[in-house]
PDB file of N, CA and C in Angstrom:
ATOM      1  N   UNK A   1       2.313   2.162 117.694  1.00  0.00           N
ATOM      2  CA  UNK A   1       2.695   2.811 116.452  1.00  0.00           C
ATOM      3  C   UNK A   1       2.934   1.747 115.372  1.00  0.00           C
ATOM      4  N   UNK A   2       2.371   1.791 114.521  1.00  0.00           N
ATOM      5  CA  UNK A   2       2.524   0.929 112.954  1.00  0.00           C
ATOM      6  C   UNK A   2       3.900   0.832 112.607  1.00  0.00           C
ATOM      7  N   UNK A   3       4.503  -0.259 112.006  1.00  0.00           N
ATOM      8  CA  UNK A   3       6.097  -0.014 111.439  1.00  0.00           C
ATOM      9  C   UNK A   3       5.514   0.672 110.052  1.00  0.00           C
ATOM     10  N   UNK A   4       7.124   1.155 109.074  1.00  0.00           N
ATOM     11  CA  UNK A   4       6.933   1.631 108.364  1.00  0.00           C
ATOM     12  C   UNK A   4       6.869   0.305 107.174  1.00  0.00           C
ATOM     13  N   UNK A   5       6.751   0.306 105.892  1.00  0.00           N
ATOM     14  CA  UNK A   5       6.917  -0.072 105.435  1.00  0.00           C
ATOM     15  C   UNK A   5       7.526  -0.261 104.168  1.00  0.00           C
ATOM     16  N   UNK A   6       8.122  -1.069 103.444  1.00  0.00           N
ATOM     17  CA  UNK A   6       9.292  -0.659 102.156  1.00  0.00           C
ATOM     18  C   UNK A   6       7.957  -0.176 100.960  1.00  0.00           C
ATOM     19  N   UNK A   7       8.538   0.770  99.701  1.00  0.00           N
ATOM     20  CA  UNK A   7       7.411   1.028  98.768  1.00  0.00           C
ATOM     21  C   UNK A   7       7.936   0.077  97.660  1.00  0.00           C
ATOM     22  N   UNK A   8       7.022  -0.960  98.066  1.00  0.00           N
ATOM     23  CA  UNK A   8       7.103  -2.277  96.664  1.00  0.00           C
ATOM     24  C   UNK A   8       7.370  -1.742  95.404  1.00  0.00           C
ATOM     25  N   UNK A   9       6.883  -0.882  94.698  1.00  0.00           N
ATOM     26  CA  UNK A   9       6.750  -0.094  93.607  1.00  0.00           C
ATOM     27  C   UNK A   9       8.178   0.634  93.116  1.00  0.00           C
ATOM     28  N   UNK A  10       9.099   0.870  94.152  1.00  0.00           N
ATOM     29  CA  UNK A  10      10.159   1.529  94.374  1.00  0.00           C
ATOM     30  C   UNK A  10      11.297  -0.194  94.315  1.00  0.00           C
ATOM     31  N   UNK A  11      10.708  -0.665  95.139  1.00  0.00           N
ATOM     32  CA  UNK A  11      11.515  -1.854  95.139  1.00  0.00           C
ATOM     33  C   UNK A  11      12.058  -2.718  93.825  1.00  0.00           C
ATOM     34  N   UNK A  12      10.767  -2.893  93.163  1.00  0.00           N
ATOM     35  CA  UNK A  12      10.865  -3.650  92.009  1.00  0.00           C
ATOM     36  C   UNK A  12      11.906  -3.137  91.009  1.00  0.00           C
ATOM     37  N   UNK A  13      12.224  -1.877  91.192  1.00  0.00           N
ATOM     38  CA  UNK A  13      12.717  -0.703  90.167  1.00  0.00           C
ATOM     39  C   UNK A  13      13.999  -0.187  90.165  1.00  0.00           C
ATOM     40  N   UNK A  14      14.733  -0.117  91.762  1.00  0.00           N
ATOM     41  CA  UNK A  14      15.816   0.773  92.282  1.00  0.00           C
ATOM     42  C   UNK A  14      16.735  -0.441  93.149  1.00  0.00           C
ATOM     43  N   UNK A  15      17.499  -0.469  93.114  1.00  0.00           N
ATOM     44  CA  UNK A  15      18.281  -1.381  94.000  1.00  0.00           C
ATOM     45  C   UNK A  15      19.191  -0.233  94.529  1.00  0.00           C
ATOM     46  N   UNK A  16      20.276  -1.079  96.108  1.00  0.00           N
ATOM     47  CA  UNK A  16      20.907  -0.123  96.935  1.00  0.00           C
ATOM     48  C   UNK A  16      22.456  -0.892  96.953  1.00  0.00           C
ATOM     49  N   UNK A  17      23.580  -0.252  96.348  1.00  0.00           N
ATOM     50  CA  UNK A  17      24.445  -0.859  96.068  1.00  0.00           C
ATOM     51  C   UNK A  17      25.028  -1.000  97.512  1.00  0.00           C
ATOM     52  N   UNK A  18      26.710  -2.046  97.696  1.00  0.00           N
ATOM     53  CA  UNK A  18      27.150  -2.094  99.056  1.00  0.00           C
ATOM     54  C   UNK A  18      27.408  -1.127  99.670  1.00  0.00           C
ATOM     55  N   UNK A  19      27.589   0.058  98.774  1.00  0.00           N
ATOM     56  CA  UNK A  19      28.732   0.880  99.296  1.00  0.00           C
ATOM     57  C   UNK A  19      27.118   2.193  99.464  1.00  0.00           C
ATOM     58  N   UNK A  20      26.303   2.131  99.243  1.00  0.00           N
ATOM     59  CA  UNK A  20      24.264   2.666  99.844  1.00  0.00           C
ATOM     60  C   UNK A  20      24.135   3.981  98.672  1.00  0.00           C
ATOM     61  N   UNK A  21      24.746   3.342  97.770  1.00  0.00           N
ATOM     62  CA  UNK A  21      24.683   4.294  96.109  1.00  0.00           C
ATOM     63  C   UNK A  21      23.095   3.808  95.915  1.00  0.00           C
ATOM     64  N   UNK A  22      22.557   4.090  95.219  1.00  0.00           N
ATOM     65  CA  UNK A  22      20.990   3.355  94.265  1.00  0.00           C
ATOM     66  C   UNK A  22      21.225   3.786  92.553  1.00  0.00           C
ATOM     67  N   UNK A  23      20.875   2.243  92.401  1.00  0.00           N
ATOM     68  CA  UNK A  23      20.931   2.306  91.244  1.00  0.00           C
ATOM     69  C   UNK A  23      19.388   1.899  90.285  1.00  0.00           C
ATOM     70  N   UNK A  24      19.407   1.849  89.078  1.00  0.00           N
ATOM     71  CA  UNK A  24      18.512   1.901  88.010  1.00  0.00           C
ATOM     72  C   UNK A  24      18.692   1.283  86.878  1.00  0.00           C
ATOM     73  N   UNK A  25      18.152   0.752  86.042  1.00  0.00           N
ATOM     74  CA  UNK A  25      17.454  -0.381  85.043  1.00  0.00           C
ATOM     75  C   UNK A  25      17.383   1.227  83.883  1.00  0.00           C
ATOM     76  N   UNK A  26      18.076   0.845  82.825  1.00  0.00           N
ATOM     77  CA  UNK A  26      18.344   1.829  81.457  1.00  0.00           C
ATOM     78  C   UNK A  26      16.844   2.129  81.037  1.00  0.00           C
ATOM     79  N   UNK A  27      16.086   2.763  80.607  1.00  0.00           N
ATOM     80  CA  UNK A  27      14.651   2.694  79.822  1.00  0.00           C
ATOM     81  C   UNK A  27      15.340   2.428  78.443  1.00  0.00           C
ATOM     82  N   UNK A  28      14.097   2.388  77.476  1.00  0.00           N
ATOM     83  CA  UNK A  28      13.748   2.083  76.305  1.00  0.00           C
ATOM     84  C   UNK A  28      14.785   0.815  75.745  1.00  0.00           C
ATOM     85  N   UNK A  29      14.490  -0.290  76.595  1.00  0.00           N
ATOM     86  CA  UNK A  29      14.934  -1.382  76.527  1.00  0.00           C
ATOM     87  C   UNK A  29      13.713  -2.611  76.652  1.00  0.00           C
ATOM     88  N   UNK A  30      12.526  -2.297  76.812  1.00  0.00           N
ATOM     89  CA  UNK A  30      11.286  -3.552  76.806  1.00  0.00           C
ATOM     90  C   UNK A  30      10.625  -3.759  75.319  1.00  0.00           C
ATOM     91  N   UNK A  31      10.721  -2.278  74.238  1.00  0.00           N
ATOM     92  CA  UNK A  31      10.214  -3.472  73.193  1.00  0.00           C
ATOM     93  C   UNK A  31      10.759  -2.553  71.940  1.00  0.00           C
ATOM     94  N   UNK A  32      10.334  -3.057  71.504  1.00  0.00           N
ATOM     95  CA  UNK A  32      10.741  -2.219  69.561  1.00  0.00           C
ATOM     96  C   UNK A  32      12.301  -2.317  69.486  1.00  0.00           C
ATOM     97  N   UNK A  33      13.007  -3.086  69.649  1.00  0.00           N
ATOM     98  CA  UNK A  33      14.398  -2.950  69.761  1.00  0.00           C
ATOM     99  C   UNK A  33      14.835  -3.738  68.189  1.00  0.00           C
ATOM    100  N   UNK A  34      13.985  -3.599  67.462  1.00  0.00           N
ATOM    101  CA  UNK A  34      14.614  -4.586  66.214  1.00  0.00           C
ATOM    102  C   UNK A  34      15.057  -3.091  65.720  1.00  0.00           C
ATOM    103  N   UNK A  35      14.245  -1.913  65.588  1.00  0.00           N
ATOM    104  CA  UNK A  35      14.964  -0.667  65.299  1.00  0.00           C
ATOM    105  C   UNK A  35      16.037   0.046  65.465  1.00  0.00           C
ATOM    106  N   UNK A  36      16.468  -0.539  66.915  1.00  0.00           N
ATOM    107  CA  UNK A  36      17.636   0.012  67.246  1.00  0.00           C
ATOM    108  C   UNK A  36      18.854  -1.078  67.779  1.00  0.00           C
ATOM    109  N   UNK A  37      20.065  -0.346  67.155  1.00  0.00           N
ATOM    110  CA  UNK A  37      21.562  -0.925  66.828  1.00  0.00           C
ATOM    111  C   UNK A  37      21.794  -1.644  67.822  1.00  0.00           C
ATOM    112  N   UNK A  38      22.586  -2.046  67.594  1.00  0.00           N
ATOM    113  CA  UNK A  38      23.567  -3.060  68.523  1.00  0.00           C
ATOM    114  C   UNK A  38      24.130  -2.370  69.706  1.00  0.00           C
ATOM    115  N   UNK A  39      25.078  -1.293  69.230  1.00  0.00           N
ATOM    116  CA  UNK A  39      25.583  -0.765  69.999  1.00  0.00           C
ATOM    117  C   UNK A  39      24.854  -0.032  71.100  1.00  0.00           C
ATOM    118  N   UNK A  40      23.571   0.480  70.871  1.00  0.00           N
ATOM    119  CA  UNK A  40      22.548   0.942  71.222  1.00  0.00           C
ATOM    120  C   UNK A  40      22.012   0.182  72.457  1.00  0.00           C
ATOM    121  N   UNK A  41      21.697  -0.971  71.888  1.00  0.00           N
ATOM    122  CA  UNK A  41      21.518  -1.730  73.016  1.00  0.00           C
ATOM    123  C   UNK A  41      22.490  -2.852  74.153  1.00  0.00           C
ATOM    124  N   UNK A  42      23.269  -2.712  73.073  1.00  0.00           N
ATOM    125  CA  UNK A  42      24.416  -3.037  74.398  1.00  0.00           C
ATOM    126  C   UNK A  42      24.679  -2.026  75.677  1.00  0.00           C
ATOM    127  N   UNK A  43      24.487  -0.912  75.508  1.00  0.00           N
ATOM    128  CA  UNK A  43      25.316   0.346  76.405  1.00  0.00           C
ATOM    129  C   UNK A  43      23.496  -0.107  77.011  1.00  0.00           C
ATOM    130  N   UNK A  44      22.467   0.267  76.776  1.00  0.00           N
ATOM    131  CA  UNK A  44      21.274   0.009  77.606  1.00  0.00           C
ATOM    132  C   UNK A  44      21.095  -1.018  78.322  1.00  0.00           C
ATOM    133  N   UNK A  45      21.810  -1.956  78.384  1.00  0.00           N
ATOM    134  CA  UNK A  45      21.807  -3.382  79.050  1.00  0.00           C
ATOM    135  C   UNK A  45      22.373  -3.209  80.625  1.00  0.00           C
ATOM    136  N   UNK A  46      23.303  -2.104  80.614  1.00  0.00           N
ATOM    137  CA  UNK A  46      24.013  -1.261  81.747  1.00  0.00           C
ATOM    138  C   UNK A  46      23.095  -0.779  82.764  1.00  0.00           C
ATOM    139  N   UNK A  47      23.131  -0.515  83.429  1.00  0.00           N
ATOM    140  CA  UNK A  47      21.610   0.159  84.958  1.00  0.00           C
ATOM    141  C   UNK A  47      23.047   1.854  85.034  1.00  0.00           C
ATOM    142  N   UNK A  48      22.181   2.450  85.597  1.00  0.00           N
ATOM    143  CA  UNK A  48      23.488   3.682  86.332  1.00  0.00           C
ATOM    144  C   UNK A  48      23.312   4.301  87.486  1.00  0.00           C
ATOM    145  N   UNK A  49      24.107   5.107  88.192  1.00  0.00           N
ATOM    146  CA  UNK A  49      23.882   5.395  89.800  1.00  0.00           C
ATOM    147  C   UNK A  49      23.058   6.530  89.033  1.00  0.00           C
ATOM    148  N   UNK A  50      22.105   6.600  90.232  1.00  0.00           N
ATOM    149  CA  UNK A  50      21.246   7.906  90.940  1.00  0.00           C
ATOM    150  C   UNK A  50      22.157   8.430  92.129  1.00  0.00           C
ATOM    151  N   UNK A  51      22.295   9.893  91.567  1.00  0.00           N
ATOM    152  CA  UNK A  51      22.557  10.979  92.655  1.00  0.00           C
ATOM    153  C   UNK A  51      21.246  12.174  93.241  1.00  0.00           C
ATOM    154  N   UNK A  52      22.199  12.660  94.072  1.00  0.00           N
ATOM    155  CA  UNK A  52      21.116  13.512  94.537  1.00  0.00           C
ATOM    156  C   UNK A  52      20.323  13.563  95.477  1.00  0.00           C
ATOM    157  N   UNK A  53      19.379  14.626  95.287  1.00  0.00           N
ATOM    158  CA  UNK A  53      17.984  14.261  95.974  1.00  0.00           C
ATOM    159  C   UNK A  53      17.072  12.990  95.624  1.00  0.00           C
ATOM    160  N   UNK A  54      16.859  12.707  94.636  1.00  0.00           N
ATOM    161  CA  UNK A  54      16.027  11.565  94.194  1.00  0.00           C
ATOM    162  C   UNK A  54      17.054  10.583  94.686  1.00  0.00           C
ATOM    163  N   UNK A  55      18.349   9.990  94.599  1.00  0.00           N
ATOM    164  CA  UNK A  55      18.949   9.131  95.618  1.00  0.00           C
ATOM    165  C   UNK A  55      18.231   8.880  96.507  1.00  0.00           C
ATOM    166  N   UNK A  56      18.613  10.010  97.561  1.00  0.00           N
ATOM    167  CA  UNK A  56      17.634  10.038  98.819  1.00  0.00           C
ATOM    168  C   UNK A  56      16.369   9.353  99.402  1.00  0.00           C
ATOM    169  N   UNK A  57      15.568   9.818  97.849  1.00  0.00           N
ATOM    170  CA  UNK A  57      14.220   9.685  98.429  1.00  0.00           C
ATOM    171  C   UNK A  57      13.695   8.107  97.817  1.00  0.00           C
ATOM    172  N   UNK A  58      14.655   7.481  97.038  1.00  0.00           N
ATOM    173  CA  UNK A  58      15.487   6.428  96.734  1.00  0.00           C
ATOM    174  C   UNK A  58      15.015   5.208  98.089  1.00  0.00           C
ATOM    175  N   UNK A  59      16.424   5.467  98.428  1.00  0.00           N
ATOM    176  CA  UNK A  59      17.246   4.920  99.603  1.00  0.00           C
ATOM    177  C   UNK A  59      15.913   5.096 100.848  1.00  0.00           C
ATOM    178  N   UNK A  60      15.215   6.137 101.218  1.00  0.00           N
ATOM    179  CA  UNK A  60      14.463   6.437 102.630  1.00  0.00           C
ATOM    180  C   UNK A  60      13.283   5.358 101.880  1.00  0.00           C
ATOM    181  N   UNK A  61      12.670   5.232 101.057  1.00  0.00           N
ATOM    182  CA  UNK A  61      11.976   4.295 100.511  1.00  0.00           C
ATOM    183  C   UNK A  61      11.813   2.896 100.946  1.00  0.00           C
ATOM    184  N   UNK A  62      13.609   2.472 100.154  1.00  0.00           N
ATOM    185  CA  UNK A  62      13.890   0.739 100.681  1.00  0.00           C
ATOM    186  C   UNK A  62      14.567   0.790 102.023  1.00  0.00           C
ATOM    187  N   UNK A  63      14.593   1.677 102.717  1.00  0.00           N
ATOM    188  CA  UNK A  63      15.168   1.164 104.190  1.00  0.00           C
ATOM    189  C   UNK A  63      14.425   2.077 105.035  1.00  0.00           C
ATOM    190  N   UNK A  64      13.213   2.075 105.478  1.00  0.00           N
ATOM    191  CA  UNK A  64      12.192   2.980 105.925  1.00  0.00           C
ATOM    192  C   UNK A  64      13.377   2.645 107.611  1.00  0.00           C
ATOM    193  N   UNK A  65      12.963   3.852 108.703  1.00  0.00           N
ATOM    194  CA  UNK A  65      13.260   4.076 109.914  1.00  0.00           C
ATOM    195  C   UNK A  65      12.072   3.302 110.225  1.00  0.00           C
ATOM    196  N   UNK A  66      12.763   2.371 111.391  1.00  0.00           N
ATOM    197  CA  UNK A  66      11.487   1.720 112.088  1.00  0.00           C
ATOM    198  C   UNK A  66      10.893   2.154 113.599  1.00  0.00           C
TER     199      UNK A  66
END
């Protein structure tokens, strides 16, 4: 039987905190930012937890069952 393997694509994107929360990288933070405020982009500089189902499918992603 093949192992499973992690989805690189998922990897680059989602991290798995200590406590096996997943977290995320703010959008509309890679370009045109001379338009928008300070404050604006300070609070986007922040990542935030994923709940849920998408958690889940998250997490089964970067720690495949082997």
């Amino acid at each position: 039987m093949p192992k499973q393997k992690t989805h690189k694509g998922i990897k680059k994107r989602f991290k798995i905190t200590a406590s096996g929360l997943s977290t995320k990288r703010s959008a509309n933070r890679g370009h045109i930012l001379s338009k928008k405020n300070g404050k604006r982009k300070r609070m986007l500089r922040r990542g935030s937890l994923i709940s849920g189902a998408e958690a889940k499918h998250i997490i089964n992603a970067l720690r495949p069952c082997s």
